[in-house]
PDB file of N, CA and C in Angstrom:
ATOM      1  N   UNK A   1      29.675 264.608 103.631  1.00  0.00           N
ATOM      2  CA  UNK A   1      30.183 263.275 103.442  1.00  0.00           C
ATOM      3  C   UNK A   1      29.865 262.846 102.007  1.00  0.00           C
ATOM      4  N   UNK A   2      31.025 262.319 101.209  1.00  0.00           N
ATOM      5  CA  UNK A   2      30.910 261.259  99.876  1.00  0.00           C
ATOM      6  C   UNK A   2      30.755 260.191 100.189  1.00  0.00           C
ATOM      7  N   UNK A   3      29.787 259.657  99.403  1.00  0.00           N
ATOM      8  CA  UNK A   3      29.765 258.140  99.169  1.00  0.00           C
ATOM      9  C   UNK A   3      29.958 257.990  97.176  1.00  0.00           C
ATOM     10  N   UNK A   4      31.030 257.060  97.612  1.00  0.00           N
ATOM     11  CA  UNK A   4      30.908 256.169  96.219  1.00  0.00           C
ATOM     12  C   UNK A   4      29.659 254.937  96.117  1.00  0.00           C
ATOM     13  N   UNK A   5      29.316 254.760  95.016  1.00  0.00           N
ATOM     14  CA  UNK A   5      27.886 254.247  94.751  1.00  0.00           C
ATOM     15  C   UNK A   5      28.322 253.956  93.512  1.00  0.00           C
ATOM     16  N   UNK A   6      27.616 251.906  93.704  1.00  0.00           N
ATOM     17  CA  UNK A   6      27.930 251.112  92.554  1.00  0.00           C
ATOM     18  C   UNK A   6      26.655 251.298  92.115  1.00  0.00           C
ATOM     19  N   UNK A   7      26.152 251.921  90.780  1.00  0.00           N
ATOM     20  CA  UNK A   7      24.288 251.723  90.536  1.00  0.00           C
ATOM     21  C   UNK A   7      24.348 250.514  89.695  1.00  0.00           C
ATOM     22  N   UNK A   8      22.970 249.940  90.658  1.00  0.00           N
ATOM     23  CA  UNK A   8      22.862 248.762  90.149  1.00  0.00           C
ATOM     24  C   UNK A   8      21.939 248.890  88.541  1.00  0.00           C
ATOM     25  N   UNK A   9      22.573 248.742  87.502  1.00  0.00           N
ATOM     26  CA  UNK A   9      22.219 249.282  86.367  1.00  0.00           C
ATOM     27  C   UNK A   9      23.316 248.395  85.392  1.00  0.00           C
ATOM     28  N   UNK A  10      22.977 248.147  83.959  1.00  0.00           N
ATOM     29  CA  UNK A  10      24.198 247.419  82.935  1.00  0.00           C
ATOM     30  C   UNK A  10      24.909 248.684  82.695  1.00  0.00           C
ATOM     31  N   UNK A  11      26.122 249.527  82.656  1.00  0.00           N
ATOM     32  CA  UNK A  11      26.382 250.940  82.322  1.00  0.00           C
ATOM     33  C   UNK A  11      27.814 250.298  81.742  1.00  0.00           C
ATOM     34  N   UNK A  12      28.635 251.629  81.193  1.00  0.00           N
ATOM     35  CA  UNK A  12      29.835 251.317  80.426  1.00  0.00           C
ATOM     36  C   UNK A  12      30.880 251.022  81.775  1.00  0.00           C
ATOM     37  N   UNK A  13      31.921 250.430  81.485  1.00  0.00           N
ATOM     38  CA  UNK A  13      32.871 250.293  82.309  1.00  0.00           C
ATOM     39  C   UNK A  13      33.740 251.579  83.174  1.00  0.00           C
ATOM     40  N   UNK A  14      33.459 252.844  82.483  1.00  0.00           N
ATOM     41  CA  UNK A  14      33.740 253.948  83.030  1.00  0.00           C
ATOM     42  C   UNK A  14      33.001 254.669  84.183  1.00  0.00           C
ATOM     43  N   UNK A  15      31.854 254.055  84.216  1.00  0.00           N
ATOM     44  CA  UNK A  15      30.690 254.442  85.479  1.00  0.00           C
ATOM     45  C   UNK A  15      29.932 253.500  86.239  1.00  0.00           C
ATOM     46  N   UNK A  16      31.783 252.530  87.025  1.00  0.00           N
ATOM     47  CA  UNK A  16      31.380 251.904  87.907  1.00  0.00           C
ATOM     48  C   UNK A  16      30.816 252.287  89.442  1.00  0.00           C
ATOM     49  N   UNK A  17      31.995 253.597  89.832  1.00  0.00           N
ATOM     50  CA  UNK A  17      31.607 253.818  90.659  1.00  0.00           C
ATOM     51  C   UNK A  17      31.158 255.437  90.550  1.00  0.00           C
ATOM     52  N   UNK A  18      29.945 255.976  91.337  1.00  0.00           N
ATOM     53  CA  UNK A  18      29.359 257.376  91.046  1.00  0.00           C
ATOM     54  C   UNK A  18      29.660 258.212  92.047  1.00  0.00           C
ATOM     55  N   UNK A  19      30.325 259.321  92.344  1.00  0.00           N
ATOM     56  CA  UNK A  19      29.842 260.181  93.913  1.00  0.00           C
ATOM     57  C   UNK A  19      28.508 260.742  94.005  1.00  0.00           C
ATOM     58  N   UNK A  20      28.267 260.720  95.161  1.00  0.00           N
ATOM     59  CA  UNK A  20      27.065 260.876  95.824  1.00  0.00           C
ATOM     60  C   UNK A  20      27.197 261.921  97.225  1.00  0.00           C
ATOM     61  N   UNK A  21      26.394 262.798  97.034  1.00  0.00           N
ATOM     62  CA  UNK A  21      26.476 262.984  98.487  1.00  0.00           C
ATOM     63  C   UNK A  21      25.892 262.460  99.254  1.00  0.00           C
ATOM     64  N   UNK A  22      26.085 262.539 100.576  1.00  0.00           N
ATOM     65  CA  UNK A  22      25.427 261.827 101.845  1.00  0.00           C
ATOM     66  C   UNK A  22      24.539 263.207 102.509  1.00  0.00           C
ATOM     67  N   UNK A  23      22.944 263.134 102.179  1.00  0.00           N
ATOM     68  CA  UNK A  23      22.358 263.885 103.119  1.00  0.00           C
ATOM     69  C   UNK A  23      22.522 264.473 104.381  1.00  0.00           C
ATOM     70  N   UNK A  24      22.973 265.588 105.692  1.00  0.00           N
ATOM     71  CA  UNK A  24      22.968 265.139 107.127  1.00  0.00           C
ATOM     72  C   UNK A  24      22.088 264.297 107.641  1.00  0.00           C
ATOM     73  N   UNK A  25      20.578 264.630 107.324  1.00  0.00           N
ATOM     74  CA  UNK A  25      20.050 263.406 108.129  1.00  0.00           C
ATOM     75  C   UNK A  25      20.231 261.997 107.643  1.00  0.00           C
ATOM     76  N   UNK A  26      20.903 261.434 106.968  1.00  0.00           N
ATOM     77  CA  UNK A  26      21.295 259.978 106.627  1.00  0.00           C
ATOM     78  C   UNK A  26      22.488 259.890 107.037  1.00  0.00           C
ATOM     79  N   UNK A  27      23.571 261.074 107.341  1.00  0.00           N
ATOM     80  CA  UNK A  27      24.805 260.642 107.410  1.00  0.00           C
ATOM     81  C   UNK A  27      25.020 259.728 108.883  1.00  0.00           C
ATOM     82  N   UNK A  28      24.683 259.398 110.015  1.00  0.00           N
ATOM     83  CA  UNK A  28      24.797 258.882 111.052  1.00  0.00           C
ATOM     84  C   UNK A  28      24.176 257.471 110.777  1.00  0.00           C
ATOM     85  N   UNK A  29      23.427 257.166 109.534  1.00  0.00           N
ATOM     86  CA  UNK A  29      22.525 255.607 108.846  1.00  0.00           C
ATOM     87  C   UNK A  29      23.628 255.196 107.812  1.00  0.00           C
ATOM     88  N   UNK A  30      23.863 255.740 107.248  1.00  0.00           N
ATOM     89  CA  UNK A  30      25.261 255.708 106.188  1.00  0.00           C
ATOM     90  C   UNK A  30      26.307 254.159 106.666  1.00  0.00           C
ATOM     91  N   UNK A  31      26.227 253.363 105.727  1.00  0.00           N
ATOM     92  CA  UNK A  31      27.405 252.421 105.457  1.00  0.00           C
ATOM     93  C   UNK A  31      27.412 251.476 104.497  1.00  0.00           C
ATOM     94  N   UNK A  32      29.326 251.531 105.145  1.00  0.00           N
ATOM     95  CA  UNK A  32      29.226 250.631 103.191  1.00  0.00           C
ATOM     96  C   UNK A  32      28.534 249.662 103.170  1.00  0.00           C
ATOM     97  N   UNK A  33      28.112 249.097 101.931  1.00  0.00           N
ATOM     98  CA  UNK A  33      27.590 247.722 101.575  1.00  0.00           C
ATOM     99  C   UNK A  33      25.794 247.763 101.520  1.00  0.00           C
ATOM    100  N   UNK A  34      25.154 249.186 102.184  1.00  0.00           N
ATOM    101  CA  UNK A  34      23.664 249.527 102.155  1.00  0.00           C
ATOM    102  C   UNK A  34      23.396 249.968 100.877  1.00  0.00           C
ATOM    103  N   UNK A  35      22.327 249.215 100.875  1.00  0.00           N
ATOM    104  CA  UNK A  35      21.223 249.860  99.448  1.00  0.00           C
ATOM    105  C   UNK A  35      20.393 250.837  99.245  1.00  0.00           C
ATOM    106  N   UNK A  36      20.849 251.809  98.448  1.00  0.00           N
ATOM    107  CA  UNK A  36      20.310 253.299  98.811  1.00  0.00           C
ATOM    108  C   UNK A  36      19.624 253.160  97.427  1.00  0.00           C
ATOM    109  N   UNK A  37      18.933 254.514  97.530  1.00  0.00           N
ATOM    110  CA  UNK A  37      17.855 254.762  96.325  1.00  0.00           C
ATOM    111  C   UNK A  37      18.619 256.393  95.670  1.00  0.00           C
ATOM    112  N   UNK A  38      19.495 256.384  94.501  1.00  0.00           N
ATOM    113  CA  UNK A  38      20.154 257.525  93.579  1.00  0.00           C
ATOM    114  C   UNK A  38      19.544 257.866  92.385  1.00  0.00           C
ATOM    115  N   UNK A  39      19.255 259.563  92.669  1.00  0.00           N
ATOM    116  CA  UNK A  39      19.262 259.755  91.048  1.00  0.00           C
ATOM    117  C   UNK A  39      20.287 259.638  90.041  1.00  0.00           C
ATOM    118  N   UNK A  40      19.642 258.816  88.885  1.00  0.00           N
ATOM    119  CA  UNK A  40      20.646 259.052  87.874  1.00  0.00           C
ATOM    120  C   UNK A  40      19.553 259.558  86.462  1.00  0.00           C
ATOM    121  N   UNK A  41      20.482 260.950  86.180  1.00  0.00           N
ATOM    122  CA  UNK A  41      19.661 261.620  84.914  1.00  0.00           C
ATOM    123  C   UNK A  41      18.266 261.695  85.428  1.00  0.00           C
ATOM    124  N   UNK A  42      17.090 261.279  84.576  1.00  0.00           N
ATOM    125  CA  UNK A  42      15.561 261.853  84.906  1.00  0.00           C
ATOM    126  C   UNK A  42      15.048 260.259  85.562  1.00  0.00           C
ATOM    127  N   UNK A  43      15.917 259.402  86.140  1.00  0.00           N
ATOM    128  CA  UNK A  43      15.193 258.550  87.060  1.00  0.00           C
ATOM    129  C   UNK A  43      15.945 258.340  88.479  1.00  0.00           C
ATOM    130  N   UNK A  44      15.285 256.982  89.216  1.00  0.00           N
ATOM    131  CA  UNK A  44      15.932 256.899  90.253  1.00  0.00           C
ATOM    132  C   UNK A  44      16.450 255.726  89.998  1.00  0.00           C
ATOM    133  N   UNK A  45      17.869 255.157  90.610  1.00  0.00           N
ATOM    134  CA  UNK A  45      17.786 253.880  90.539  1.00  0.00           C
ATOM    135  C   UNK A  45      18.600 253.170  91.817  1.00  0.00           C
ATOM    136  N   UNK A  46      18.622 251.822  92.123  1.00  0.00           N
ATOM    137  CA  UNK A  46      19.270 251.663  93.185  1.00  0.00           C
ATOM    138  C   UNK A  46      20.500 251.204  93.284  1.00  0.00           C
ATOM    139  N   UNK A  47      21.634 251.653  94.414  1.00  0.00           N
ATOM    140  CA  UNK A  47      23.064 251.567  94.338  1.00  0.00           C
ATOM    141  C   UNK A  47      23.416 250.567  95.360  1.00  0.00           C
ATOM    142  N   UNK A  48      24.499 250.534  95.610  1.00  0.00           N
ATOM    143  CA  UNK A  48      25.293 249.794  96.806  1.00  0.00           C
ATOM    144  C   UNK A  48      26.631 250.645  97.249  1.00  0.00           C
ATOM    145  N   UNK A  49      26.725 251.300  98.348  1.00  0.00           N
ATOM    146  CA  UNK A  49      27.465 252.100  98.910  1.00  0.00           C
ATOM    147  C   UNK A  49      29.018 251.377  98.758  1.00  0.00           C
ATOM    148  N   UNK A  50      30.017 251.938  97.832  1.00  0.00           N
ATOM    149  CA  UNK A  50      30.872 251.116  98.427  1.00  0.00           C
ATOM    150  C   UNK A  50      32.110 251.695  98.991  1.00  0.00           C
ATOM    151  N   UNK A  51      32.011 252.944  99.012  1.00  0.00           N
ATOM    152  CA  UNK A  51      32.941 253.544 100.134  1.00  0.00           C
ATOM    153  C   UNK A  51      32.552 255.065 100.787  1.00  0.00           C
ATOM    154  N   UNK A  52      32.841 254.805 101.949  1.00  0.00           N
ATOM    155  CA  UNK A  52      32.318 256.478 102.629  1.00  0.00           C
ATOM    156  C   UNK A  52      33.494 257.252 102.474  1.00  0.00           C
ATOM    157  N   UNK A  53      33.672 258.756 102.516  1.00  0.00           N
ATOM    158  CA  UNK A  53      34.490 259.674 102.695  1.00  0.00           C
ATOM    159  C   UNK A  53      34.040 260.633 103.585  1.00  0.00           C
ATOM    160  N   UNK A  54      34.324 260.611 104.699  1.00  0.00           N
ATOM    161  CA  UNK A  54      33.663 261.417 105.521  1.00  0.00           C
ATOM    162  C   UNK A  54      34.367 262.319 106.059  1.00  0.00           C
ATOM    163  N   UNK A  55      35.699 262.553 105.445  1.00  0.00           N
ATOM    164  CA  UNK A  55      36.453 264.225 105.503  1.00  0.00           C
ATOM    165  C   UNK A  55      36.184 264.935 104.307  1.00  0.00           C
ATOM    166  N   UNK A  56      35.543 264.315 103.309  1.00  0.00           N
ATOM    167  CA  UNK A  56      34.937 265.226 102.147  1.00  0.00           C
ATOM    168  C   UNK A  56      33.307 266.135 101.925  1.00  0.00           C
ATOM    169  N   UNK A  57      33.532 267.032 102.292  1.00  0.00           N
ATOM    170  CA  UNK A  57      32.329 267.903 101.936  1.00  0.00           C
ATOM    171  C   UNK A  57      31.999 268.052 100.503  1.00  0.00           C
ATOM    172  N   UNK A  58      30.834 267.643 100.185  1.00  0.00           N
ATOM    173  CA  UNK A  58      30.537 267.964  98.372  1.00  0.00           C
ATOM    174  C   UNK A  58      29.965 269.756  98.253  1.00  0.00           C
ATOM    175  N   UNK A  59      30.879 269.883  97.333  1.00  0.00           N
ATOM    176  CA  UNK A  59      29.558 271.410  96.494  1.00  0.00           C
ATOM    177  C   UNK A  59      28.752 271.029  95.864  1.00  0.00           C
ATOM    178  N   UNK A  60      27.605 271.722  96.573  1.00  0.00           N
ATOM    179  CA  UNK A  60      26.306 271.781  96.301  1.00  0.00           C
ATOM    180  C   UNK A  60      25.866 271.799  95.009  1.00  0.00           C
ATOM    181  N   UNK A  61      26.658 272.460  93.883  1.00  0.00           N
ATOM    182  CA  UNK A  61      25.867 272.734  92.642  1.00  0.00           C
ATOM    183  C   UNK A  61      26.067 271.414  91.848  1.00  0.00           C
ATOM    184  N   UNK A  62      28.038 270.458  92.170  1.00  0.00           N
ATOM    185  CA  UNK A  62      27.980 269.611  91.488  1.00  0.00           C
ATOM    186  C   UNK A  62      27.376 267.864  91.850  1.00  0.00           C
ATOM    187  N   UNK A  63      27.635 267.588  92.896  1.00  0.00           N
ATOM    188  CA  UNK A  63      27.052 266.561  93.413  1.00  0.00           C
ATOM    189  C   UNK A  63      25.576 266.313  93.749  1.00  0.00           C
ATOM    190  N   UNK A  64      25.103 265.306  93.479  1.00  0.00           N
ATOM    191  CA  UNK A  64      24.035 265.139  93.243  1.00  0.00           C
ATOM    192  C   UNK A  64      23.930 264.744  95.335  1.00  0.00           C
ATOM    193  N   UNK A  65      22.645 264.165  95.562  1.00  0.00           N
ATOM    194  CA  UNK A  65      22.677 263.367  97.183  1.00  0.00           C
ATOM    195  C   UNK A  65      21.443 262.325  97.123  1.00  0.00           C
ATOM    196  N   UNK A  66      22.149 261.400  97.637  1.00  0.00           N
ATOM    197  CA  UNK A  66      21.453 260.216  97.654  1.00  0.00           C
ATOM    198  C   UNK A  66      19.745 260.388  98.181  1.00  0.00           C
ATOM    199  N   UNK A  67      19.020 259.917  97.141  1.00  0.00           N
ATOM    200  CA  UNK A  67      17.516 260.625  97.936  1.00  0.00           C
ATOM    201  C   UNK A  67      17.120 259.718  99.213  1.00  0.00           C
ATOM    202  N   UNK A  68      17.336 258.162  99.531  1.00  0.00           N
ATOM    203  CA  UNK A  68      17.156 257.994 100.854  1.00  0.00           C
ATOM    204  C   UNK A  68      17.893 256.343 100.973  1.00  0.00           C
ATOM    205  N   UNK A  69      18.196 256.244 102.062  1.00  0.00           N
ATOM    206  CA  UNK A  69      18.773 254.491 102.404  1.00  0.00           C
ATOM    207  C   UNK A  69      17.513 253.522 102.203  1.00  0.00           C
ATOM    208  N   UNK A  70      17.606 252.737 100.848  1.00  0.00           N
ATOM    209  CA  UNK A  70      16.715 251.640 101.256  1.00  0.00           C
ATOM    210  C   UNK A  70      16.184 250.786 102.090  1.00  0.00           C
ATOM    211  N   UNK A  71      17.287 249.879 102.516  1.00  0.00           N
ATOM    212  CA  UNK A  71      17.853 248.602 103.340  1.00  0.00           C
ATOM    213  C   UNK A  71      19.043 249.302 104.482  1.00  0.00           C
ATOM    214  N   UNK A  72      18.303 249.208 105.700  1.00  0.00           N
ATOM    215  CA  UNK A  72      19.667 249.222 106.441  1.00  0.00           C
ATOM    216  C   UNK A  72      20.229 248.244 106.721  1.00  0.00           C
ATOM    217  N   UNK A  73      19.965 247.123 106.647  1.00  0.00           N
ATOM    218  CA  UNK A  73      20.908 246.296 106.633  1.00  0.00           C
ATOM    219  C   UNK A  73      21.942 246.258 105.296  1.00  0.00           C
ATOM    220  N   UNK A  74      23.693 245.877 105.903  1.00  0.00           N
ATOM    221  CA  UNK A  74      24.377 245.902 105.290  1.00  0.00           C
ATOM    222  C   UNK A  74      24.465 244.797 104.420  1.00  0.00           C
ATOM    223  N   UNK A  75      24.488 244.242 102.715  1.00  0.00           N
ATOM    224  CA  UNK A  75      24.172 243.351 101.994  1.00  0.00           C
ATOM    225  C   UNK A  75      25.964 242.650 102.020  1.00  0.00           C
ATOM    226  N   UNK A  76      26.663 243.570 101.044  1.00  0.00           N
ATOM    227  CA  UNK A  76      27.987 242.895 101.220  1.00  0.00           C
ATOM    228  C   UNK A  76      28.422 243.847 102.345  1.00  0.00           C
ATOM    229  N   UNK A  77      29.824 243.223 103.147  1.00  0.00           N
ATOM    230  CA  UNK A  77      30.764 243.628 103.677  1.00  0.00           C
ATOM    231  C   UNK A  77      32.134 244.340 102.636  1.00  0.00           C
ATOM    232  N   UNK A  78      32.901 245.151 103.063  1.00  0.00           N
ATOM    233  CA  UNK A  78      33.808 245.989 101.938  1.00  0.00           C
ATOM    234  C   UNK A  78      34.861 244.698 101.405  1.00  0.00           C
ATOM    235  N   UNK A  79      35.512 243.501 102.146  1.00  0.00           N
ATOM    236  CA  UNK A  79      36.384 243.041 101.067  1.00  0.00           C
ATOM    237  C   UNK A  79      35.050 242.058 100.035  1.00  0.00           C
ATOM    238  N   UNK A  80      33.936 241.929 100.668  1.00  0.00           N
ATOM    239  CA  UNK A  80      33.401 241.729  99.235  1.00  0.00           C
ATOM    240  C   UNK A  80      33.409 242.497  98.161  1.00  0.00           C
ATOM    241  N   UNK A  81      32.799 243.643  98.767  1.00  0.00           N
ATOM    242  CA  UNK A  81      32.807 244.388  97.348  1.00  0.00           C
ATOM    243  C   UNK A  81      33.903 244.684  96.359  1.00  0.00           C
ATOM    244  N   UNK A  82      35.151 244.549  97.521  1.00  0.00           N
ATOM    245  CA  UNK A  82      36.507 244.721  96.220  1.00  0.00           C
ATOM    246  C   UNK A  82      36.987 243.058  95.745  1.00  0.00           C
ATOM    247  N   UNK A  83      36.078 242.185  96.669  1.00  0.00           N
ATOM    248  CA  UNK A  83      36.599 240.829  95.909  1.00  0.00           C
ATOM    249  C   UNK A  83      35.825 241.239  94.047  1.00  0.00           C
ATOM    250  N   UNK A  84      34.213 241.769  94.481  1.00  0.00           N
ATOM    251  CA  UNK A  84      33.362 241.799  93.060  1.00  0.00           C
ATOM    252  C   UNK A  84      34.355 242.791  92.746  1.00  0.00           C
ATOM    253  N   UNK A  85      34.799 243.789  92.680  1.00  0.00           N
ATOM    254  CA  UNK A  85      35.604 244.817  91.756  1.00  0.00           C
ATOM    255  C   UNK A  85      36.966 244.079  91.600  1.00  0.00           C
ATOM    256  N   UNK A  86      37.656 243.241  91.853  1.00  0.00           N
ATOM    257  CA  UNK A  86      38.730 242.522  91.174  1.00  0.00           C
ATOM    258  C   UNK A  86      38.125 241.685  89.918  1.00  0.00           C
ATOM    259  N   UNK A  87      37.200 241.118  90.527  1.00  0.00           N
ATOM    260  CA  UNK A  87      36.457 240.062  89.611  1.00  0.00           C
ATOM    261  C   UNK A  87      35.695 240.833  88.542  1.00  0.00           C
ATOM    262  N   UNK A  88      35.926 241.671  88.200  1.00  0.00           N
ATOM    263  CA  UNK A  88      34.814 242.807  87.385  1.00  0.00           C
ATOM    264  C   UNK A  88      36.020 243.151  86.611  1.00  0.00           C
ATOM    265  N   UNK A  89      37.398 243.611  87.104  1.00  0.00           N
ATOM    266  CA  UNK A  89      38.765 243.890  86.370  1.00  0.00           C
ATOM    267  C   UNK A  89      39.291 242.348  85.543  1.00  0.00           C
ATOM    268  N   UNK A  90      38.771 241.311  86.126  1.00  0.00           N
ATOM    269  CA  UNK A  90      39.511 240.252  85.560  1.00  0.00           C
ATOM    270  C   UNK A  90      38.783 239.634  84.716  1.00  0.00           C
ATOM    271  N   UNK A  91      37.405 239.847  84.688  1.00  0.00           N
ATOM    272  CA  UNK A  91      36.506 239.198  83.383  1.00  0.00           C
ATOM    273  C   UNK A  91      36.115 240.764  81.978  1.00  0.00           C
ATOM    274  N   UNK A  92      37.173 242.036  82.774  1.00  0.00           N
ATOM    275  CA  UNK A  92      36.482 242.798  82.063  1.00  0.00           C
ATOM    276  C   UNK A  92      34.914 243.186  81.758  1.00  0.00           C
ATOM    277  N   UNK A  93      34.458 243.059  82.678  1.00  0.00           N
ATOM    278  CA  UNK A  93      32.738 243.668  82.800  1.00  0.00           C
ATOM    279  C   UNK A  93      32.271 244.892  83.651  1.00  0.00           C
ATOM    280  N   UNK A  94      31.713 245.422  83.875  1.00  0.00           N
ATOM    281  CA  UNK A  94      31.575 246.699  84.724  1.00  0.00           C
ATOM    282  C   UNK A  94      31.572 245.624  85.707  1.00  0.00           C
ATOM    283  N   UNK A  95      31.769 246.741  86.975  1.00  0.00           N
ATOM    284  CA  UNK A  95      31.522 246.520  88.888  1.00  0.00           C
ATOM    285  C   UNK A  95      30.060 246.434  88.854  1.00  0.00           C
ATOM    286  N   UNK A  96      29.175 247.249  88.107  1.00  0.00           N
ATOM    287  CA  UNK A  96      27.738 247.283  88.429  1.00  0.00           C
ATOM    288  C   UNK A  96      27.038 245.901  87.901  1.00  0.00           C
ATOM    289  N   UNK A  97      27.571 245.422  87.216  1.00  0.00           N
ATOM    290  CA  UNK A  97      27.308 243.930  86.170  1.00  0.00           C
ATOM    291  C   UNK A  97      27.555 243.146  87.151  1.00  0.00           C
ATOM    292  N   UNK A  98      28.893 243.128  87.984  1.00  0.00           N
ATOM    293  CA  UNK A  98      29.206 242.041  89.192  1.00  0.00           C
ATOM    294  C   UNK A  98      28.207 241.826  90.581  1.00  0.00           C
ATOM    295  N   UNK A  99      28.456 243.500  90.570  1.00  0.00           N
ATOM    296  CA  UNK A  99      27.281 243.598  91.597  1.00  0.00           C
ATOM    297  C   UNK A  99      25.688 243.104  91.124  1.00  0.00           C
ATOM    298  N   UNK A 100      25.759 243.258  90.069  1.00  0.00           N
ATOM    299  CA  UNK A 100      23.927 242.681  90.204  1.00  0.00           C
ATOM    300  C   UNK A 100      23.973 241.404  90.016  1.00  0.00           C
ATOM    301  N   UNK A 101      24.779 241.019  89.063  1.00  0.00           N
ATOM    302  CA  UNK A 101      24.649 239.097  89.594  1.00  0.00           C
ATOM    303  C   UNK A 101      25.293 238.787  91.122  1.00  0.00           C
ATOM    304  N   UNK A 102      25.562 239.189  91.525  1.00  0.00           N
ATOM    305  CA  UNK A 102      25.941 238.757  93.027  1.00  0.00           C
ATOM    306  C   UNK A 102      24.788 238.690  93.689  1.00  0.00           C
TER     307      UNK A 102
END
């Protein structure tokens, strides 16, 4: 399973959203709008799930996998998150910028 992952981080407008894999043992905890804990480069930082793919299998060498679900509770629901990703296209700011002031 893919998950797209907004990291909550200031980043360029090109790396709003990241793939991720979904561990098996997380994949049955897995949903959108949860706050997971992702590597990015030599740290960790934290994301917001904002879409599952769960007919996609990742290869192993290129996808990274989410190291664990923070919060199971779900923070936004999905038309939030694409209300913040319209609103991120219309002020021109990254999704990850929307998402953290939200």
């Amino acid at each position: 399973m893919i998950a797209k992952v907004i990291p909550l981080k200031r980043l360029p407008k090109t790396l709003d959203l990241l793939d991720y894999a979904i561990p098996p043992e997380l994949q049955n905890r897995a949903d959108i709008g949860q706050l997971v804990r992702i590597p990015f480069r030599h740290s960790e930082l934290f994301g917001l799930i904002f879409d599952l793919d769960k007919n996609k299998i990742a290869p192993s060498k290129h996808i990274r996998s989410v190291a664990d679900i923070e919060q199971e509770t779900i923070f936004y629901n999905k038309n939030y998150l694409l209300f913040l990703r319209d609103q991120a296209l219309l002020y021109g700011v990254p999704l990850s910028y929307m998402a953290k002031l939200a």
